[in-house]
C-alpha atoms as a PDB file:
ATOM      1  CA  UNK A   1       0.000   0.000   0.000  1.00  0.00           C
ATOM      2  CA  UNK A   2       1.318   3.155  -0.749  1.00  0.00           C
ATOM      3  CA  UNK A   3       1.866   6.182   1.722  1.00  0.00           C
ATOM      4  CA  UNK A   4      -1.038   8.240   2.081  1.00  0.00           C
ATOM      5  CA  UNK A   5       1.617  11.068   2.413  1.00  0.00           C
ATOM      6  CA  UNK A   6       3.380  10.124  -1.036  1.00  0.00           C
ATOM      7  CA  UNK A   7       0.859  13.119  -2.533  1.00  0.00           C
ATOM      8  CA  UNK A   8       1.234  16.426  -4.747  1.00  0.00           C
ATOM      9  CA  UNK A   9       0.759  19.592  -3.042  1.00  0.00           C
ATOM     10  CA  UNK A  10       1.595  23.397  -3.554  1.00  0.00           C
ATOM     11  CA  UNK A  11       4.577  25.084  -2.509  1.00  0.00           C
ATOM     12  CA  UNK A  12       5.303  28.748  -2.557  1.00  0.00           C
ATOM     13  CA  UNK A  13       8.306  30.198  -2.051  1.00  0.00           C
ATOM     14  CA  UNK A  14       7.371  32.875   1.119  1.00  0.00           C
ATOM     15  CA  UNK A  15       3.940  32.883   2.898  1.00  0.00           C
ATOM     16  CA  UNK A  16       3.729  36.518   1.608  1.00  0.00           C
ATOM     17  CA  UNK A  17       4.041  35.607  -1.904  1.00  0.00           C
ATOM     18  CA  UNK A  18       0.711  33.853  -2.897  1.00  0.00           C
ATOM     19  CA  UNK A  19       1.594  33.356  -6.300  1.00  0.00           C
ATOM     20  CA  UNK A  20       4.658  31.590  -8.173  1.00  0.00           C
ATOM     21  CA  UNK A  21       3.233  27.863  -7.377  1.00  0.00           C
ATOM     22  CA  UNK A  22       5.254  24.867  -7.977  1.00  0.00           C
ATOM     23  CA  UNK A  23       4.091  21.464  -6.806  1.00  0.00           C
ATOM     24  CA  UNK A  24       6.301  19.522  -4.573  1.00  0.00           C
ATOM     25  CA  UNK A  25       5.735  15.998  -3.063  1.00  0.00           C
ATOM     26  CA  UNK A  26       4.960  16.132   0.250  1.00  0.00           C
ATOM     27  CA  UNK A  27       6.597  12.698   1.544  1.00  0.00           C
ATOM     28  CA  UNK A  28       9.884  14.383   0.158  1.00  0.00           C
ATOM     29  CA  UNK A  29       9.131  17.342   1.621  1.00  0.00           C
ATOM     30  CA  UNK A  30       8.738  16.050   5.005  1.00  0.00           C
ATOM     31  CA  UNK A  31      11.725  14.168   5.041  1.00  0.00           C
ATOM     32  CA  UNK A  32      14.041  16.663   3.213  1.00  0.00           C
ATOM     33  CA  UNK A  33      16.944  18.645   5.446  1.00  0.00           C
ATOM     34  CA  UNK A  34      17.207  21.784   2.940  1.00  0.00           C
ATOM     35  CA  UNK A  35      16.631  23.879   5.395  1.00  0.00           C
ATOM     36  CA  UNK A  36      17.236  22.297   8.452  1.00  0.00           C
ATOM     37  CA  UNK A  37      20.141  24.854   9.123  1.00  0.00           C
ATOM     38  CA  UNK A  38      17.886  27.669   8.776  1.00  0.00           C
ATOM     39  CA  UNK A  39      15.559  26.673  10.980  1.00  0.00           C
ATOM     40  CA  UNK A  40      18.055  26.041  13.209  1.00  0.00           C
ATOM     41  CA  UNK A  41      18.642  29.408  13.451  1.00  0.00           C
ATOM     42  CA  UNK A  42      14.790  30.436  14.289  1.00  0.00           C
ATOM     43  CA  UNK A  43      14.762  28.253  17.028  1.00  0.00           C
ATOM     44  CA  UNK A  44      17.881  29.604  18.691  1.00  0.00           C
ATOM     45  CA  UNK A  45      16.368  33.176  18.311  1.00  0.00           C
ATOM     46  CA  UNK A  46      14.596  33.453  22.044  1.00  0.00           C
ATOM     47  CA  UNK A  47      12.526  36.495  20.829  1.00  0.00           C
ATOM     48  CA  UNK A  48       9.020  35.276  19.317  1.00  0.00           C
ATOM     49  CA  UNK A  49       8.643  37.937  17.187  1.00  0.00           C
ATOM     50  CA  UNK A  50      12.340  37.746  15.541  1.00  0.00           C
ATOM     51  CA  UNK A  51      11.456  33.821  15.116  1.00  0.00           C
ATOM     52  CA  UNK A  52       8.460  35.280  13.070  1.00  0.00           C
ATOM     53  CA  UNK A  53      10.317  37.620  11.201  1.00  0.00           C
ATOM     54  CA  UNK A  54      12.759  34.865  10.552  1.00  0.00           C
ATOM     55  CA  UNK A  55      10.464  32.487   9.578  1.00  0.00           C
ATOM     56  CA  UNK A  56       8.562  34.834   6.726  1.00  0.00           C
ATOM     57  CA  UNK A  57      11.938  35.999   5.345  1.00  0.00           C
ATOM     58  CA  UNK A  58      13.706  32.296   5.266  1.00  0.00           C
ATOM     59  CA  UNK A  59      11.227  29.596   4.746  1.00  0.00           C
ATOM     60  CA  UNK A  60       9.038  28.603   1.998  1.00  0.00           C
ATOM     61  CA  UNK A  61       5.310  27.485   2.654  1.00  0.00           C
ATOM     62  CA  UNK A  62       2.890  24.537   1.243  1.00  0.00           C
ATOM     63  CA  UNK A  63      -0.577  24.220   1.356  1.00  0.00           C
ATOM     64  CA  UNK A  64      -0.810  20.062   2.654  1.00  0.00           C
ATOM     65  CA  UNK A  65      -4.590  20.058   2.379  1.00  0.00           C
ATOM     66  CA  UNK A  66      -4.075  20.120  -1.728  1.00  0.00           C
ATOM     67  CA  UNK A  67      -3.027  21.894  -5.039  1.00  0.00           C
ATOM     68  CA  UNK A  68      -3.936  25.894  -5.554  1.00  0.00           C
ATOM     69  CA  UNK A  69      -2.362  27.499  -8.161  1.00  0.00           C
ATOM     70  CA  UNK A  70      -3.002  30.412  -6.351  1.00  0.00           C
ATOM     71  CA  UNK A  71      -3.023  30.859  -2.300  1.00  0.00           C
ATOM     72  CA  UNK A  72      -6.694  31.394  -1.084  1.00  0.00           C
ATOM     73  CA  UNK A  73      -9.603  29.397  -1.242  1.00  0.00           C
ATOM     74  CA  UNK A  74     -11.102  30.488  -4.390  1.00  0.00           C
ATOM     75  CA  UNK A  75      -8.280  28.766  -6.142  1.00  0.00           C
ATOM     76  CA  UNK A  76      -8.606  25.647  -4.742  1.00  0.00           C
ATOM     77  CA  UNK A  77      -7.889  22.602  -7.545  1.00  0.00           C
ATOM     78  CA  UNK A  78      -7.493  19.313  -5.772  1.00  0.00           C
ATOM     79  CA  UNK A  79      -7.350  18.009  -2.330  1.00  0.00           C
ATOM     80  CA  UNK A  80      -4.352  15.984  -1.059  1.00  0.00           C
ATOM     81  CA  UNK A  81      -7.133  13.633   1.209  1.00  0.00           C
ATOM     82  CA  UNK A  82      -5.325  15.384   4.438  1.00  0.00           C
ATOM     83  CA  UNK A  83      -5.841  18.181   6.750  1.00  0.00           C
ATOM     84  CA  UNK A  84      -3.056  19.130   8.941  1.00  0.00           C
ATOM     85  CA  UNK A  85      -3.128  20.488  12.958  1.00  0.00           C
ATOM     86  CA  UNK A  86      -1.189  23.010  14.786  1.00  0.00           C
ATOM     87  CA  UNK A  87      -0.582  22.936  18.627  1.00  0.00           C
ATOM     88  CA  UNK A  88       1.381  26.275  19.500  1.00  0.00           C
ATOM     89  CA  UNK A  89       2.882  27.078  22.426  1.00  0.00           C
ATOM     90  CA  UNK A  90       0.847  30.469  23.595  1.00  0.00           C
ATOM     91  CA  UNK A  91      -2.667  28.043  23.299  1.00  0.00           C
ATOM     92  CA  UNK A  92      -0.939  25.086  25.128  1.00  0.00           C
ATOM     93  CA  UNK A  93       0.795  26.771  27.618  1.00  0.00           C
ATOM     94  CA  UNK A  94       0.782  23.543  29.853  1.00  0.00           C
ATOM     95  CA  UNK A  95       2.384  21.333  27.381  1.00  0.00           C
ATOM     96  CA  UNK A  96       6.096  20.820  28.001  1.00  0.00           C
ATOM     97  CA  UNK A  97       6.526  17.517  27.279  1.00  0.00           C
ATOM     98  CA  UNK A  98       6.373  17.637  23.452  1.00  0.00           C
ATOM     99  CA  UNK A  99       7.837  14.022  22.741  1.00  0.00           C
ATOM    100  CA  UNK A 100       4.866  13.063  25.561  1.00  0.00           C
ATOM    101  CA  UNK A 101       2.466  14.954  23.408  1.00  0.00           C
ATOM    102  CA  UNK A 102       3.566  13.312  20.372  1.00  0.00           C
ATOM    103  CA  UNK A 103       3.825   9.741  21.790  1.00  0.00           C
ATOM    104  CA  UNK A 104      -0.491  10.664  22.310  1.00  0.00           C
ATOM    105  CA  UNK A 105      -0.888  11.528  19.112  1.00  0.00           C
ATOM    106  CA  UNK A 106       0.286   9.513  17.397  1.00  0.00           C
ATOM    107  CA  UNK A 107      -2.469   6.859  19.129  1.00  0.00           C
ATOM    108  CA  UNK A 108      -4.900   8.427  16.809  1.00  0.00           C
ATOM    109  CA  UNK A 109      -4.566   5.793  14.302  1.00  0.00           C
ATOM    110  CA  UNK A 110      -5.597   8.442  11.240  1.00  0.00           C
ATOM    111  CA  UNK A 111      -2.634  10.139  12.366  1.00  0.00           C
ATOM    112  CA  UNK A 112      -0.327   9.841   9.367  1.00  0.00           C
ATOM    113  CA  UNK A 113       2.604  12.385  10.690  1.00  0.00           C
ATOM    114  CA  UNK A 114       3.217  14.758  13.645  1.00  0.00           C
ATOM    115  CA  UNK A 115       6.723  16.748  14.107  1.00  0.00           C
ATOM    116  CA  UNK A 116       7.969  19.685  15.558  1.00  0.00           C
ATOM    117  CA  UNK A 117       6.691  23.098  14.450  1.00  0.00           C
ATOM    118  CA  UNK A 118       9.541  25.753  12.874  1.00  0.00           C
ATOM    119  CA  UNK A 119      10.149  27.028  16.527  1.00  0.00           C
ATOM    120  CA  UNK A 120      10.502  23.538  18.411  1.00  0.00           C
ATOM    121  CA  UNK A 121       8.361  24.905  20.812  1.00  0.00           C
ATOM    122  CA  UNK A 122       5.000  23.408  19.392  1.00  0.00           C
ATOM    123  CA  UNK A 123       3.980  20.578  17.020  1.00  0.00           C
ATOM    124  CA  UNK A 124       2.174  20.212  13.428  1.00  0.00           C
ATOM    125  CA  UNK A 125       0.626  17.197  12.037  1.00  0.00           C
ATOM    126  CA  UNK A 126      -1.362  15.575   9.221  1.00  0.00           C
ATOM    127  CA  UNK A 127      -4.610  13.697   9.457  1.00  0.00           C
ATOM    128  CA  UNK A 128      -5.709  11.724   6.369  1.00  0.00           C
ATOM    129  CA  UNK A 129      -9.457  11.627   6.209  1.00  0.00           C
ATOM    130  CA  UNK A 130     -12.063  10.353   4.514  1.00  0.00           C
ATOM    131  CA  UNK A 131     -13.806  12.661   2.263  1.00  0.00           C
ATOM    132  CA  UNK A 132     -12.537  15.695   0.996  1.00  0.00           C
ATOM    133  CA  UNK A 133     -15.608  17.514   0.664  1.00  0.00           C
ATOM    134  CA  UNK A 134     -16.278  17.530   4.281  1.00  0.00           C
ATOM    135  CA  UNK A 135     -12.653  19.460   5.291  1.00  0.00           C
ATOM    136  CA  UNK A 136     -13.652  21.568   7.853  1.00  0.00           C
ATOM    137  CA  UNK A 137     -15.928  19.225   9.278  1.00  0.00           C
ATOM    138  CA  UNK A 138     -13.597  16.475   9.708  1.00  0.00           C
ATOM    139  CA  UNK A 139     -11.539  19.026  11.280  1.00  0.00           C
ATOM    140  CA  UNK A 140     -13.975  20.333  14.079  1.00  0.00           C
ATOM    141  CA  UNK A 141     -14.127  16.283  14.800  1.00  0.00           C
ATOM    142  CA  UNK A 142     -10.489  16.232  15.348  1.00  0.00           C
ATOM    143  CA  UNK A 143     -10.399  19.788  16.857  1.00  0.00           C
ATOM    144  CA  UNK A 144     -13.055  17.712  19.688  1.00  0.00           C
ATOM    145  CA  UNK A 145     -10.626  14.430  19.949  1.00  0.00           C
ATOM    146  CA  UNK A 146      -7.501  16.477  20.459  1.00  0.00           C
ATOM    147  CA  UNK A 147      -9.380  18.845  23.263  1.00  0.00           C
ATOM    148  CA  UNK A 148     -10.636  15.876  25.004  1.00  0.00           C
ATOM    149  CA  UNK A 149      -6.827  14.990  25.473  1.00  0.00           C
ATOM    150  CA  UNK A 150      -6.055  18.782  26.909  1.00  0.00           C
ATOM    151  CA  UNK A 151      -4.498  20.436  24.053  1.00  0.00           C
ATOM    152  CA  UNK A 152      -5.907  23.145  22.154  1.00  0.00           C
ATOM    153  CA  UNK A 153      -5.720  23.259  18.218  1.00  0.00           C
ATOM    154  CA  UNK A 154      -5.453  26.450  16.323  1.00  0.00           C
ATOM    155  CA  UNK A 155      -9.008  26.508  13.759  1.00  0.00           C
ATOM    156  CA  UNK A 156      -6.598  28.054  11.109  1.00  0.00           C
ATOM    157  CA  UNK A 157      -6.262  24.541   9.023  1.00  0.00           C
ATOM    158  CA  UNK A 158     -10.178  24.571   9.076  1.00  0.00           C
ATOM    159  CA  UNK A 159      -9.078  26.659   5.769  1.00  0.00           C
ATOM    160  CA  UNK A 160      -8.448  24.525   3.253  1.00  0.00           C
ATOM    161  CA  UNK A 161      -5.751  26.782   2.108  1.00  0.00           C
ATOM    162  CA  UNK A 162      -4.616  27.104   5.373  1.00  0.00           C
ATOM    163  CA  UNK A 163      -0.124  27.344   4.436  1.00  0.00           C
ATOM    164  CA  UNK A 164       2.346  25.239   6.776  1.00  0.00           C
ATOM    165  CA  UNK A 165       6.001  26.825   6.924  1.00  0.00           C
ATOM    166  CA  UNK A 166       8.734  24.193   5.958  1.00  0.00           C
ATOM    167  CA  UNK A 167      10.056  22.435   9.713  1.00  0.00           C
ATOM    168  CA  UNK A 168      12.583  19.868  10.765  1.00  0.00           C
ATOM    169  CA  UNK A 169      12.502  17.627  13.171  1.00  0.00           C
ATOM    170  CA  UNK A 170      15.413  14.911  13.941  1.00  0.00           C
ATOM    171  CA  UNK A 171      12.073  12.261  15.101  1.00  0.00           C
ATOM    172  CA  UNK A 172       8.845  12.792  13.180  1.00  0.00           C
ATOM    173  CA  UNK A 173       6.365   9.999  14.036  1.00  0.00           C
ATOM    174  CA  UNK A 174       5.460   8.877  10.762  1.00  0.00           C
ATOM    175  CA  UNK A 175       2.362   6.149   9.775  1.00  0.00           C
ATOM    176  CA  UNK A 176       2.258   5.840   6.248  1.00  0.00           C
ATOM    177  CA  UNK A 177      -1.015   3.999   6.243  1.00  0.00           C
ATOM    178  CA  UNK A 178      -3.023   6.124   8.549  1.00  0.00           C
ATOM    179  CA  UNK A 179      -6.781   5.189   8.507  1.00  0.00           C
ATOM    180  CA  UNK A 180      -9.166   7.918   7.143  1.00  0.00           C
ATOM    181  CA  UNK A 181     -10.620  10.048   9.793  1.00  0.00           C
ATOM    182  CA  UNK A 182     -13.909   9.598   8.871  1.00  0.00           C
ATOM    183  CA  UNK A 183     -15.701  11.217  11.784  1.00  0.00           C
ATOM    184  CA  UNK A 184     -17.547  14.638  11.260  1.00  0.00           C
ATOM    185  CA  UNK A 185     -19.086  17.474  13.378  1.00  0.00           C
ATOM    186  CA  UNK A 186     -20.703  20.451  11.572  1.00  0.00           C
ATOM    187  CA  UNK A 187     -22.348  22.716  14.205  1.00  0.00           C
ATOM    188  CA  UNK A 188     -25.946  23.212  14.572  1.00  0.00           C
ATOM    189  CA  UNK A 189     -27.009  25.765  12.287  1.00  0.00           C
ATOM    190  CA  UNK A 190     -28.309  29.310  13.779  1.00  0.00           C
ATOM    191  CA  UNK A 191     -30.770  30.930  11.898  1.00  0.00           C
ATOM    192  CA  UNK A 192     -30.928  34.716  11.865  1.00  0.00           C
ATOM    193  CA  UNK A 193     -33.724  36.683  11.751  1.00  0.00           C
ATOM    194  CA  UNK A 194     -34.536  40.095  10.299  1.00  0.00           C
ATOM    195  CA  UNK A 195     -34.391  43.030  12.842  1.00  0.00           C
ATOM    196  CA  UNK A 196     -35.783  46.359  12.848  1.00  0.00           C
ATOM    197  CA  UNK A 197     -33.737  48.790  14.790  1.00  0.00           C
ATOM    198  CA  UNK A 198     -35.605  51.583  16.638  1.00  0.00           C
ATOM    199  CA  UNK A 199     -34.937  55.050  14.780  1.00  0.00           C
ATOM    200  CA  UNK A 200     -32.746  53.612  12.047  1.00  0.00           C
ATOM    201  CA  UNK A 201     -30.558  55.904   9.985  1.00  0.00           C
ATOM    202  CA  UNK A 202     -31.298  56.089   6.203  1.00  0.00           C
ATOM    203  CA  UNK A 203     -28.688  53.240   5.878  1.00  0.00           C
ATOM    204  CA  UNK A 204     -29.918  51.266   8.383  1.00  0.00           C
ATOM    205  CA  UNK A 205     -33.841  51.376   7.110  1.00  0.00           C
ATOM    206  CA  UNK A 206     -32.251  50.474   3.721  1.00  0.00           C
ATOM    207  CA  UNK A 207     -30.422  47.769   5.057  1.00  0.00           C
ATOM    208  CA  UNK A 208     -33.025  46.371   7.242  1.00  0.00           C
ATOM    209  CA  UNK A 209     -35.653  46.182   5.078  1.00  0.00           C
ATOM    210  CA  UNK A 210     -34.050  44.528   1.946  1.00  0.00           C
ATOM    211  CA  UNK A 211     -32.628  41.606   4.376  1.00  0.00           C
ATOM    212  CA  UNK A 212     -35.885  41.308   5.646  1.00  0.00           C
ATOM    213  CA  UNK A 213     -36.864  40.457   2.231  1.00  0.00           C
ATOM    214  CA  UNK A 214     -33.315  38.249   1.675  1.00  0.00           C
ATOM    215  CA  UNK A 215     -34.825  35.946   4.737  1.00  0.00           C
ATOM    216  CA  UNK A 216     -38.161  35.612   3.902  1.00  0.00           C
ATOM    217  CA  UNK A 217     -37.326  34.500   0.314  1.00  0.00           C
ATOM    218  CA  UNK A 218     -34.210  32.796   1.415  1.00  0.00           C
ATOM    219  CA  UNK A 219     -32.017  34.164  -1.118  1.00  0.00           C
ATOM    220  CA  UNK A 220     -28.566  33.795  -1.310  1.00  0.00           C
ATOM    221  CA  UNK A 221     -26.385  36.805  -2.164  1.00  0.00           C
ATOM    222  CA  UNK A 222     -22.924  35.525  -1.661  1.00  0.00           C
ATOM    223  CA  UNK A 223     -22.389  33.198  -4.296  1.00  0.00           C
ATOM    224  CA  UNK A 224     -18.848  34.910  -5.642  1.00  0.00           C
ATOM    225  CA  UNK A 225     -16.510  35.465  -3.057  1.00  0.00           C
ATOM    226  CA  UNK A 226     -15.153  39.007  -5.011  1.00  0.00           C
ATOM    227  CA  UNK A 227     -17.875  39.959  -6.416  1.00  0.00           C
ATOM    228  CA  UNK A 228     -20.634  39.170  -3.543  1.00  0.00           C
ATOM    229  CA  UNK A 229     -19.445  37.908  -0.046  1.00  0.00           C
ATOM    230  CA  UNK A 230     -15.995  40.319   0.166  1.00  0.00           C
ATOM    231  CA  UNK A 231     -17.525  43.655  -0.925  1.00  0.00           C
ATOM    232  CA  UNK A 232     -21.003  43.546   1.421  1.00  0.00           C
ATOM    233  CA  UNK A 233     -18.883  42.611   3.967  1.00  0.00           C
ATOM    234  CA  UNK A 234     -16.774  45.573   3.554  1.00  0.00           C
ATOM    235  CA  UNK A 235     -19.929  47.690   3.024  1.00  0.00           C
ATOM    236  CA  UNK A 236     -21.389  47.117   5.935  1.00  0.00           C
ATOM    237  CA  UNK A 237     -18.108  47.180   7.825  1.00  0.00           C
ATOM    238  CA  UNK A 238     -16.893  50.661   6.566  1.00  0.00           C
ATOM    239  CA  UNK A 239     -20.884  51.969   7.062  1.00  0.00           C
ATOM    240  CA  UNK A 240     -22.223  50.469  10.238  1.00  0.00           C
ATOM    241  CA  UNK A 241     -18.761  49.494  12.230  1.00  0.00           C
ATOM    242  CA  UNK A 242     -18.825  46.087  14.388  1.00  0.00           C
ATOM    243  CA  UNK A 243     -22.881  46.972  14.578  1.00  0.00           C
ATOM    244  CA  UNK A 244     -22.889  45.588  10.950  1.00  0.00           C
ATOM    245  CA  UNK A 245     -22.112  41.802  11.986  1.00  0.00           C
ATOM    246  CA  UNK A 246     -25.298  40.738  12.167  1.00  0.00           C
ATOM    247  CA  UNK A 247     -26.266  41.765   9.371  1.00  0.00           C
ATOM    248  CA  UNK A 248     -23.468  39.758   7.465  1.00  0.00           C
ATOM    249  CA  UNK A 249     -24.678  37.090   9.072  1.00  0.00           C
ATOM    250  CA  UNK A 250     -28.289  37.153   8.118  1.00  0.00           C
ATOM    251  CA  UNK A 251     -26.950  38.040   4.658  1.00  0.00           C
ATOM    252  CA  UNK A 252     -24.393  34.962   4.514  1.00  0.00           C
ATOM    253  CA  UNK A 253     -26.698  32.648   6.192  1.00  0.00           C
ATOM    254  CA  UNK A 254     -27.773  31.125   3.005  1.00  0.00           C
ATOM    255  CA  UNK A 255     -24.805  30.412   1.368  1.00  0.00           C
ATOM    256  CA  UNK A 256     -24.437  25.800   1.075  1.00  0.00           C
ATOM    257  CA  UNK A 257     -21.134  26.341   2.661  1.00  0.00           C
ATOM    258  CA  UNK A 258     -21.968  29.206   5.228  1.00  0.00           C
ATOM    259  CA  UNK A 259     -20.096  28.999   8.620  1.00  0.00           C
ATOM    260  CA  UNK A 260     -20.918  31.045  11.992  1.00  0.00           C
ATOM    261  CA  UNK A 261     -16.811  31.141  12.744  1.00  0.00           C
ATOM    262  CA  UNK A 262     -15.593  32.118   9.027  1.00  0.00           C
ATOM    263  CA  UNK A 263     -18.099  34.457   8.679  1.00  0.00           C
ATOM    264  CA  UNK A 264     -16.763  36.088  11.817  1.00  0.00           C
ATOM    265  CA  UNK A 265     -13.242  35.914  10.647  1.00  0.00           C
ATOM    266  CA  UNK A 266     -13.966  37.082   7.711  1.00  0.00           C
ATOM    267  CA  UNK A 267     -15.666  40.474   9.033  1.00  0.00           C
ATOM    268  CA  UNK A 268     -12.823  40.942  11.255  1.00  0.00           C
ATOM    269  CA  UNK A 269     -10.733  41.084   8.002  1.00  0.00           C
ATOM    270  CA  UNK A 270     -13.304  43.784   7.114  1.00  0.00           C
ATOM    271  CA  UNK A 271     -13.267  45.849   9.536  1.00  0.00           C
ATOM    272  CA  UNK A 272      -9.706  45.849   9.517  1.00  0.00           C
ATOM    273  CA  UNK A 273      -9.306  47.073   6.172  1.00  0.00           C
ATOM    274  CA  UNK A 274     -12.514  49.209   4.613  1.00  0.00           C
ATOM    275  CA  UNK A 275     -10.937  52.008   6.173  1.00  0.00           C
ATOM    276  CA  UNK A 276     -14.101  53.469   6.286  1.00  0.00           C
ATOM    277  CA  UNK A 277     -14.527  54.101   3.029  1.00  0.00           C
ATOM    278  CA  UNK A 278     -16.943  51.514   0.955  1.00  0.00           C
ATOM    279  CA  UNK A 279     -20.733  52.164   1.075  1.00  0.00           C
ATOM    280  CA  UNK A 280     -23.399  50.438   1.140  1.00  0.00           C
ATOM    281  CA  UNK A 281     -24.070  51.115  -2.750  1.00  0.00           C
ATOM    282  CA  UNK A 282     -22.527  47.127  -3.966  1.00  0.00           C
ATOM    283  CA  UNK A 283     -25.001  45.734  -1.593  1.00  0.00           C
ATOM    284  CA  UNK A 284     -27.975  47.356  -2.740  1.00  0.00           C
ATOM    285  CA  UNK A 285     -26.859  46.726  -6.469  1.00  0.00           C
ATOM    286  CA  UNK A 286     -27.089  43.087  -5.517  1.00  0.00           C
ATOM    287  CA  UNK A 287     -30.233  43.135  -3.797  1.00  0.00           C
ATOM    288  CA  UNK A 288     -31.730  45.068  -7.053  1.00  0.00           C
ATOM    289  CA  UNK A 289     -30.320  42.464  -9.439  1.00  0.00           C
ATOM    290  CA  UNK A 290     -32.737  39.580  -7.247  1.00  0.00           C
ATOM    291  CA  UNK A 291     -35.535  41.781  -7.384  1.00  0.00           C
ATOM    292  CA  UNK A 292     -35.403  43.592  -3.810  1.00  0.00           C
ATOM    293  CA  UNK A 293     -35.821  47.321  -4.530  1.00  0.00           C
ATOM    294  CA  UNK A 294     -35.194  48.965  -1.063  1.00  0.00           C
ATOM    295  CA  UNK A 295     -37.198  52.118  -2.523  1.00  0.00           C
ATOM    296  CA  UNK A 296     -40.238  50.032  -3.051  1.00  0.00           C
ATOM    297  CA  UNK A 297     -39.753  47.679   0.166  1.00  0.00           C
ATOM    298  CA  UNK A 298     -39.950  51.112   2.358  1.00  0.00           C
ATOM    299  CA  UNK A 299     -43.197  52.336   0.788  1.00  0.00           C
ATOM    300  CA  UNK A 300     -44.835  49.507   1.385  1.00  0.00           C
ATOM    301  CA  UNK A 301     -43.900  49.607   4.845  1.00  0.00           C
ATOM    302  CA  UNK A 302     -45.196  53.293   5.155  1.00  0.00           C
ATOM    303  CA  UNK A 303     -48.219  52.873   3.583  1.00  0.00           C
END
């Protein structure tokens, strides 16, 4: 049988250069020593945030979850059938024992590698699971089963782009013919409902009344990530501030793939760069082009 880890998967050469793809084995790539010296030299660096500089300006990054010729999500080509897991230091701040910590790991008999991360103060691993399709919820299974042995994961890898920086570690654990993880957890879903805020502004009344519509007719706006899910987001960051979450949420709620947590994450990366100044003018466009006139929704409401 061969290695589940004898797969293709992207490499780029920074984590701050998300183009310039090249595919690189990943067995290889876990076993190679090209940069062993260099991250040598991370690991001796005691301050955290030169080991970070380091790390960006020396190592290269893959994506182990699959092939994307271009680093986000949207790209995404083909999955490798493996998500990996991060245990860092500053979430485990217990865990001192790493070779312990690996030794329980590795008892997870889906498994397939677990080694040092590039600072030697945490570890990274691979799972191999069962279907592709279900990434992040085979991940919030294994997010559970690592908790219930008292270590915390980092939900970055939920991405299916999620990039791992190049390590080394003298004594990987290694199981080549890891069963699939085939155990799933996807979160009950939480509906939201249309609200009606006392006094609204002219925004808000706008707003308000055309998602009111969006949930009763259960329409999903968010299809494109450019074109539909990044620019509301960032209208309704830049106009309405962290008040604007919820309505993201009711707007992304009927989206096949929608998720409470990315949702979140990605308004935080909205508020953090709208810079106050997108309005609310793309989602209103998109609302027209469904049929939901805002004009005609607040007329009716006044009459």
């Amino acid at each position: 049988m061969e290695s589940v880890l004898n797969v293709q998967v992207s490499c780029f050469k920074r984590c701050f250069t998300p183009s310039g793809m090249v595919t690189v084995n990943l067995l290889t790539w876990l076993t190679s020593d090209k940069y062993a010296k260099e991250v040598q030299a991370i690991r001796a660096e005691e301050c955290a945030m030169e080991r970070s500089i380091l790390k960006k300006r020396l190592l290269p990054v893959i994506t182990p979850s699959g092939i994307f010729p271009y680093r986000n999500e949207a790209s995404y080509k083909s999955h490798s059938g493996l998500i990996q897991f991060d245990i860092d230091e500053n979430d485990n701040p217990h865990l001192t024992d790493l070779d312990a910590a690996k030794e329980m790991l590795s008892m997870l008999p889906y498994v397939a590698y677990c080694g040092l991360s590039v600072s030697g103060r945490g570890l990274w691993g691979l799972v191999s699971i069962y279907e592709s399709t279900h990434h992040s919820e085979h991940f919030e299974y294994l997010n559970r089963e690592v908790a219930a042995m008292g270590l915390k994961l980092d939900t970055a890898p939920r991405n299916i782009a999620s990039a791992r920086f190049y390590s080394h570690d003298p004594n990987p654990y290694f199981n080549h013919w890891a069963k699939p993880l085939r155990g799933r957890y996807k979160a009950p879903k939480q509906e939201y409902k249309a609200t009606a805020t006392a006094n609204p502004t002219d925004d808000q009344a706008k707003v308000e009344a055309c998602i009111s519509e969006i949930i009763r007719q259960a329409i999903d706006l968010t299809t494109s990530y450019h074109q539909d899910w990044l620019p509301i987001g960032s209208n309704f960051a830049s106009t309405f501030g962290e008040s604007g979450r919820g309505y993201f949420h009711q707007v992304s709620q009927y989206h096949p793939k929608y998720s409470h947590s990315e949702t979140d994450r990605q308004y935080d990366r909205c508020l953090q760069r709208c810079n106050g100044m997108a309005s609310i003018a793309t989602f209103l466009s998109r609302c027209a082009a469904h049929g939901i006139n805002y004009k005609e929704l607040l007329t009716e409401s006044n009459n």
